[in-house]
C-alpha atoms as a PDB file:
ATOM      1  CA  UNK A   1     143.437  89.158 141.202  1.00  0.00           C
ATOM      2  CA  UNK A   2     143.034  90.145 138.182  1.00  0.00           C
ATOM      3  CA  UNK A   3     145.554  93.374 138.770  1.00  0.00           C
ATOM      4  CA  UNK A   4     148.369  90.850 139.424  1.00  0.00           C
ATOM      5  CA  UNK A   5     148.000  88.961 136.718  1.00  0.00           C
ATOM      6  CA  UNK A   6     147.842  91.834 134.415  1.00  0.00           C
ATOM      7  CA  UNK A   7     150.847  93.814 136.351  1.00  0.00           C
ATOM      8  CA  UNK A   8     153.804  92.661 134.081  1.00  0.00           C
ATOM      9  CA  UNK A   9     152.172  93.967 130.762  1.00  0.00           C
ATOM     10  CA  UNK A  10     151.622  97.270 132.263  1.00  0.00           C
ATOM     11  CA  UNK A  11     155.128  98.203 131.266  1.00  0.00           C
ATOM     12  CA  UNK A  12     156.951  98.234 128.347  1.00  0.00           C
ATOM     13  CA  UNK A  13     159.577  96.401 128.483  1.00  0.00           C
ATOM     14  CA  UNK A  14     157.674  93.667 129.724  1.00  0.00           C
ATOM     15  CA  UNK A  15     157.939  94.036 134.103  1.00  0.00           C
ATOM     16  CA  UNK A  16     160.529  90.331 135.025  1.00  0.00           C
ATOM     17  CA  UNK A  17     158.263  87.604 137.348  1.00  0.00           C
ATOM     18  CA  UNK A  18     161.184  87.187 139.716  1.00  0.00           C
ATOM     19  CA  UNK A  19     159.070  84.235 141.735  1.00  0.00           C
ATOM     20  CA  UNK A  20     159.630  83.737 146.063  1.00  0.00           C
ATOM     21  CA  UNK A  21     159.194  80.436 146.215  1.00  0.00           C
ATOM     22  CA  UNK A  22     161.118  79.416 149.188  1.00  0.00           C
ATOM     23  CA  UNK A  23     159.041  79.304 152.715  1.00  0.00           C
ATOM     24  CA  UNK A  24     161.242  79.518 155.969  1.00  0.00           C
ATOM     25  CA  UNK A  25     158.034  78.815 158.178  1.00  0.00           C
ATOM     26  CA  UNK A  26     155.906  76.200 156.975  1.00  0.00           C
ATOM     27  CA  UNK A  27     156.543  72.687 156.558  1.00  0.00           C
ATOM     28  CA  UNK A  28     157.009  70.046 153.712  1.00  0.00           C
ATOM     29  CA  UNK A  29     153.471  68.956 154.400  1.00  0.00           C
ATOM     30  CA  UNK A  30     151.786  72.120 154.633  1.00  0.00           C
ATOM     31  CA  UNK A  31     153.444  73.524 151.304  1.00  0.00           C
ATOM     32  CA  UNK A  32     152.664  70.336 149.340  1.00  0.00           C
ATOM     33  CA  UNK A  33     148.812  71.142 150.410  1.00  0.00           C
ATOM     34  CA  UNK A  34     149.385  74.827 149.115  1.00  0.00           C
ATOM     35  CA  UNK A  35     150.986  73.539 145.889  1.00  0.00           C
ATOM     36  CA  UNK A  36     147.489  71.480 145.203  1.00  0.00           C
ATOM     37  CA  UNK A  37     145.036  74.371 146.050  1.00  0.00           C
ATOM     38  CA  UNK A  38     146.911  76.163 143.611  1.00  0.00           C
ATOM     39  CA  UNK A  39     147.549  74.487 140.919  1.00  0.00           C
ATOM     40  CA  UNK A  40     143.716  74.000 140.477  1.00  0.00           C
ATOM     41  CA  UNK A  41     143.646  77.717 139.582  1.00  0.00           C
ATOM     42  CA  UNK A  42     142.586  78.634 136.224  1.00  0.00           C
ATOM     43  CA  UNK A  43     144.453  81.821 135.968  1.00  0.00           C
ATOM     44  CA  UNK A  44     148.027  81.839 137.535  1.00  0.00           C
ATOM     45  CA  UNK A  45     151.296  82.350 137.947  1.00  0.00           C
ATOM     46  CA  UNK A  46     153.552  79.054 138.211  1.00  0.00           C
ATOM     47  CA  UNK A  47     154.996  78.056 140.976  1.00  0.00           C
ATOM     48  CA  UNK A  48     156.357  75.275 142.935  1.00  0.00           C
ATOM     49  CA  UNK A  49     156.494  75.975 146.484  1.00  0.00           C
ATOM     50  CA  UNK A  50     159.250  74.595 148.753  1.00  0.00           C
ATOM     51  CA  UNK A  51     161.149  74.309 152.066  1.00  0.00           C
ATOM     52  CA  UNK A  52     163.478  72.229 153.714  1.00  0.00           C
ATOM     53  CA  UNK A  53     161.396  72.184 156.823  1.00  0.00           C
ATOM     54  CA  UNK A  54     160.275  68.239 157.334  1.00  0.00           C
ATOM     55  CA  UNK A  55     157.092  67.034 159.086  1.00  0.00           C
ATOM     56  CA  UNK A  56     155.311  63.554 159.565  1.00  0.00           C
ATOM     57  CA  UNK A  57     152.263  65.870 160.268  1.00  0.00           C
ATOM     58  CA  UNK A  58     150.169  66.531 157.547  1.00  0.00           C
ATOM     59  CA  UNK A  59     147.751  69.154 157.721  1.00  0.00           C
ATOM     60  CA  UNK A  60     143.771  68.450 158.139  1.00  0.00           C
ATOM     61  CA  UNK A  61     140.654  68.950 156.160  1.00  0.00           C
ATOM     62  CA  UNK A  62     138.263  70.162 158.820  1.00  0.00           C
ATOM     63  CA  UNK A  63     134.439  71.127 157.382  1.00  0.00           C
ATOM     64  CA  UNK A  64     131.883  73.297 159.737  1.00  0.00           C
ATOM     65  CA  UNK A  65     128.588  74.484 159.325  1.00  0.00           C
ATOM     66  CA  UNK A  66     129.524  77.764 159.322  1.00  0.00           C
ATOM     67  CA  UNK A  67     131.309  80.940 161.229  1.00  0.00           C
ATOM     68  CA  UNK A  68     130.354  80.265 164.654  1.00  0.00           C
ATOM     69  CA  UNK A  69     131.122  76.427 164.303  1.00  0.00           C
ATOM     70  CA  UNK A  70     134.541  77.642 163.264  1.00  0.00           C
ATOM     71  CA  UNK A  71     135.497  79.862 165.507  1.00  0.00           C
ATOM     72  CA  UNK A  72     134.256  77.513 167.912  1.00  0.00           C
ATOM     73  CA  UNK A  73     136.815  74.366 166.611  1.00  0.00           C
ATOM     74  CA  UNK A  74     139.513  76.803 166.793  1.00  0.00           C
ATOM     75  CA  UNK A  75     139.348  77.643 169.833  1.00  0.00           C
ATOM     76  CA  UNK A  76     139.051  73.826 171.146  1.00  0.00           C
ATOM     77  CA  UNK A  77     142.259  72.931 169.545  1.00  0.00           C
ATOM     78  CA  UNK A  78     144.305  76.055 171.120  1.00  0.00           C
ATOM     79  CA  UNK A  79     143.136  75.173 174.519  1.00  0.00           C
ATOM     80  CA  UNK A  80     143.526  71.691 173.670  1.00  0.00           C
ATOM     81  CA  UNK A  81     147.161  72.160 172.562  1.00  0.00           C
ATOM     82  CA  UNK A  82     147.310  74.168 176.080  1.00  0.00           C
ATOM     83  CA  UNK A  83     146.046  71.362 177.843  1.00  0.00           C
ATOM     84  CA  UNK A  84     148.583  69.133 176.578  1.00  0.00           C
ATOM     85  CA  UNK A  85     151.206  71.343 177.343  1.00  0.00           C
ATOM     86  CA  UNK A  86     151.782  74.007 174.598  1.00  0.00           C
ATOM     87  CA  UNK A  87     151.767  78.188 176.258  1.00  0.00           C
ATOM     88  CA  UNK A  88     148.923  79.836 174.790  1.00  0.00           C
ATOM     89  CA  UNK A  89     151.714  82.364 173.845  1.00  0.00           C
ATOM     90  CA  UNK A  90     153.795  79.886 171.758  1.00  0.00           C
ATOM     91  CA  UNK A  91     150.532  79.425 169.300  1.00  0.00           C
ATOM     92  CA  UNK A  92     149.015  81.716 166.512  1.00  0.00           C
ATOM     93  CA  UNK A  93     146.038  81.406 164.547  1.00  0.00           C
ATOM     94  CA  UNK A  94     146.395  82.523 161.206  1.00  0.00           C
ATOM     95  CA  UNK A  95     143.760  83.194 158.790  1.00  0.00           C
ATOM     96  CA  UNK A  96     141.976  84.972 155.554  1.00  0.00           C
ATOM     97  CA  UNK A  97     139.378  87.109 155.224  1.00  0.00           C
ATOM     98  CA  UNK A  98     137.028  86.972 152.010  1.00  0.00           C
ATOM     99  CA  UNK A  99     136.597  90.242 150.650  1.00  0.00           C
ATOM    100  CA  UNK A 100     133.093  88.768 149.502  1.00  0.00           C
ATOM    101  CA  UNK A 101     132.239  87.999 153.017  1.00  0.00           C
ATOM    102  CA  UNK A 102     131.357  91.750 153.461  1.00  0.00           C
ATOM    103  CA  UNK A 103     128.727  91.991 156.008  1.00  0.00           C
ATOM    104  CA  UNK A 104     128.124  95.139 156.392  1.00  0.00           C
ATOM    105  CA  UNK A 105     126.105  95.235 152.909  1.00  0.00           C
ATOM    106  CA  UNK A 106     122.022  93.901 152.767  1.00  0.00           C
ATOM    107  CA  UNK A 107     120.963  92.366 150.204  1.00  0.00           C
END
């Protein structure tokens, strides 16, 4: 992170924050959740996301005891979405890896 923050005063003149604000995918709902998360960081660049995609969905807070119980929920709501009529092709599940949730090292 800190790399990005840091980028603009690696050049002299200062590098311009030109900011992409504007999501074409997501919905009012979703980016209004993103907007909180990130605004609760202590080091950041501003921004406001938006979209003119409108939802009455909002999206869900889901807690599980760990990886397995994870995996497990989200693969009950794909083939639940399939069972209620939504191709298994038409869905995606999207999601972020946490470079401290390297494995491979022992401690």
């Amino acid at each position: 992170m800190r790399n990005i923050l840091d980028f603009p005063d690696q050049f002299a003149p200062r590098a311009e924050i030109i900011t992409l604000d504007r999501n074409y995918r997501s919905t009012a709902p979703i980016l209004a959740a993103a907007n909180g998360v990130i605004s609760l960081a202590k080091e950041r660049f501003t921004k406001n996301l938006w979209t003119e995609r409108l939802s009455s969905q909002k999206p869900q807070l889901v807690a599980v005891r760990d990886e397995a119980d994870q995996a497990r929920y989200v693969v009950e709501q794909v083939l639940a979405n399939r069972e209620q009529g939504s191709l298994l092709k038409h869905q995606a599940v999207l999601f972020r890896a946490s470079p401290t949730a390297d494995r491979s090292k022992s401690s």
